[in-house]
C-alpha atoms as a PDB file:
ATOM      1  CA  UNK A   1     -13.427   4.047   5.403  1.00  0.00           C
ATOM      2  CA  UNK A   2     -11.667   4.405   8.992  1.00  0.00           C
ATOM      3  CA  UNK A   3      -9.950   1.082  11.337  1.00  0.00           C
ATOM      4  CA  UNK A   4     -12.954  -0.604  13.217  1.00  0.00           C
ATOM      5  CA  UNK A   5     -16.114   0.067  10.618  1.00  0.00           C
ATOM      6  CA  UNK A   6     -18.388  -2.982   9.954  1.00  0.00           C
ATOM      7  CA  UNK A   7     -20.201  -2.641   6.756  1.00  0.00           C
ATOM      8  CA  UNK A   8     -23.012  -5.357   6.506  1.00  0.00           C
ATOM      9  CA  UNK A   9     -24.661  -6.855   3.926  1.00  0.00           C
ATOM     10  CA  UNK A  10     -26.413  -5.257   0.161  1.00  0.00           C
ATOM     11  CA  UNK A  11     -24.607  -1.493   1.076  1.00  0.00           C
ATOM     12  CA  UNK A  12     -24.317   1.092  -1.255  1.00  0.00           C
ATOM     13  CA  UNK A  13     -22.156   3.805  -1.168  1.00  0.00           C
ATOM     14  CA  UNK A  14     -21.111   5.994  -3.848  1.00  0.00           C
ATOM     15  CA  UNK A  15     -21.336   9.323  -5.781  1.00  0.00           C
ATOM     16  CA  UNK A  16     -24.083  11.787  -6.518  1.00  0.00           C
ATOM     17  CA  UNK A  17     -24.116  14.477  -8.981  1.00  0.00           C
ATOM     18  CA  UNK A  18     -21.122  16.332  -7.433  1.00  0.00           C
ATOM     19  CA  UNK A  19     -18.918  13.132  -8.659  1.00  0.00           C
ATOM     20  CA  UNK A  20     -17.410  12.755  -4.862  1.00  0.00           C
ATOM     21  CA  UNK A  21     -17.734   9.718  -2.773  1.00  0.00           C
ATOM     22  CA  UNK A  22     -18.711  10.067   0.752  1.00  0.00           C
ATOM     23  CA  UNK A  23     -16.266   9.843   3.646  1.00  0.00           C
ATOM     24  CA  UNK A  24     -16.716   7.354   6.321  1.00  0.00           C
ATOM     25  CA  UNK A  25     -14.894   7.767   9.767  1.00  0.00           C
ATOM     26  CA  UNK A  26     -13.237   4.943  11.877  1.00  0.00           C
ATOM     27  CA  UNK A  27     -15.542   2.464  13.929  1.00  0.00           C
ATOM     28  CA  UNK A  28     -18.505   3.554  11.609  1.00  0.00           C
ATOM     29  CA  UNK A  29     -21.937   0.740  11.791  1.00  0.00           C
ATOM     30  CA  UNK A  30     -23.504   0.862   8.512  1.00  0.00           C
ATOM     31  CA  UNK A  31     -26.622  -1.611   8.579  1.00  0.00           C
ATOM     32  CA  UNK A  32     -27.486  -4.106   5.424  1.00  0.00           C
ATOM     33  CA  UNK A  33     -28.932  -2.117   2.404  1.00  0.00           C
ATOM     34  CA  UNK A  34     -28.111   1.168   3.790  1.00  0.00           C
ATOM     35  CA  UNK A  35     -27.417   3.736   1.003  1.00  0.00           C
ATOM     36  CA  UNK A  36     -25.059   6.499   1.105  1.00  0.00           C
ATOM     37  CA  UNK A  37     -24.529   8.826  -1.228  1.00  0.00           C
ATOM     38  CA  UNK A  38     -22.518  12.413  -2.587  1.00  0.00           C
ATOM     39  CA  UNK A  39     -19.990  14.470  -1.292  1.00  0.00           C
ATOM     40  CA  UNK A  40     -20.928  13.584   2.592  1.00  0.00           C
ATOM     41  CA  UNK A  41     -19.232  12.746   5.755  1.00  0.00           C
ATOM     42  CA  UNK A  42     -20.094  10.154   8.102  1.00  0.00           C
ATOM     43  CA  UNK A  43     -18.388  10.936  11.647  1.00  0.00           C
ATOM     44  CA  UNK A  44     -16.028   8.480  13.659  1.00  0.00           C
ATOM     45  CA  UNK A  45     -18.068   6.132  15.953  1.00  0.00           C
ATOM     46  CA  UNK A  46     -21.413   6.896  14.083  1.00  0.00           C
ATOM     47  CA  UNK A  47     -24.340   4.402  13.255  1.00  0.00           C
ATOM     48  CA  UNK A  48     -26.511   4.137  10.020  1.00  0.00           C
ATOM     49  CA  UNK A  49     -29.427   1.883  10.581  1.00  0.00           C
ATOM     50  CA  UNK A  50     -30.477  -0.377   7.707  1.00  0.00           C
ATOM     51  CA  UNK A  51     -32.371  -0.008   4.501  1.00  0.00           C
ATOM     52  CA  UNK A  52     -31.325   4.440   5.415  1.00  0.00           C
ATOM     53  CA  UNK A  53     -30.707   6.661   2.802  1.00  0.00           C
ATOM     54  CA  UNK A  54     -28.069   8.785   3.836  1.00  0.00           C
ATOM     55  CA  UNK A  55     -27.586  12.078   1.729  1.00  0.00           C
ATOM     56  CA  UNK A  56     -26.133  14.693   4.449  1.00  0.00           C
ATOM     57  CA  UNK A  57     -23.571  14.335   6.448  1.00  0.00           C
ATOM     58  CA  UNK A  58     -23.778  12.175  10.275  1.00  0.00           C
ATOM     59  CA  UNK A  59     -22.043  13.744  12.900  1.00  0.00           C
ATOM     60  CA  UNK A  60     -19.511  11.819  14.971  1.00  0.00           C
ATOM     61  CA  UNK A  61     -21.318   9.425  17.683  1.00  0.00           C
ATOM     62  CA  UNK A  62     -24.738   9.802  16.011  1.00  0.00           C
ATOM     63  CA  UNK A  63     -27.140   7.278  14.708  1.00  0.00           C
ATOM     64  CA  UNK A  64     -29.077   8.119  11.827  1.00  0.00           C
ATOM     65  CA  UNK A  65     -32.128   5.852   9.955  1.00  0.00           C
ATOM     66  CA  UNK A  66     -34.997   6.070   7.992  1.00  0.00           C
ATOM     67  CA  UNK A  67     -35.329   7.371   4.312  1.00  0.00           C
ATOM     68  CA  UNK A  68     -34.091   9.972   4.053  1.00  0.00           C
ATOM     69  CA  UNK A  69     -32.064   9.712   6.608  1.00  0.00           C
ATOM     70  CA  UNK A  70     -32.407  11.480   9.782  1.00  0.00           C
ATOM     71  CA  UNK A  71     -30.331  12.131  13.237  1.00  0.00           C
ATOM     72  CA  UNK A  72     -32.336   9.936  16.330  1.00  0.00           C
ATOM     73  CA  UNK A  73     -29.782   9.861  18.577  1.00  0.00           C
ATOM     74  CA  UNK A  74     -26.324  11.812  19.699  1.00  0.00           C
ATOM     75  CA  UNK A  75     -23.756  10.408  21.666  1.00  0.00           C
ATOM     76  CA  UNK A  76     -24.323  11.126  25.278  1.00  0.00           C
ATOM     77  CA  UNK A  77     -28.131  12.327  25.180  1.00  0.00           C
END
């Protein structure tokens, strides 16, 4: 993961079925027990909310909960 990314508590983050870890960008927010999984990126300055199950990627500047996880907000709407 990038410079400036807080991780909190109980994450997850690791392969699925296509054996490749995700990618996280720099200042990244991943909330406790978030889980992200596969062959995914997650975009500089983006925001997972916690207990989300991320399985596609998060665009830069986006904030993405729930389970599965879904894009709520983009930077700048």
């Amino acid at each position: 993961w990038g410079g400036g990314t807080t991780i909190q508590h109980s994450v997850t983050i690791g392969e699925l079925n296509s054996h490749e870890a995700p990618i996280i960008g720099e200042s990244v927010y991943i909330g406790a027990r978030a889980i992200i999984l596969g062959d995914i990126h997650i975009g500089n300055n983006a925001k997972i909310g916690a207990g989300a199950l991320v399985l596609k990627d998060v665009p830069e500047g986006c904030t993405a909960v729930g389970v599965p996880a879904r894009i709520i907000k983009k930077e700048g709407e």
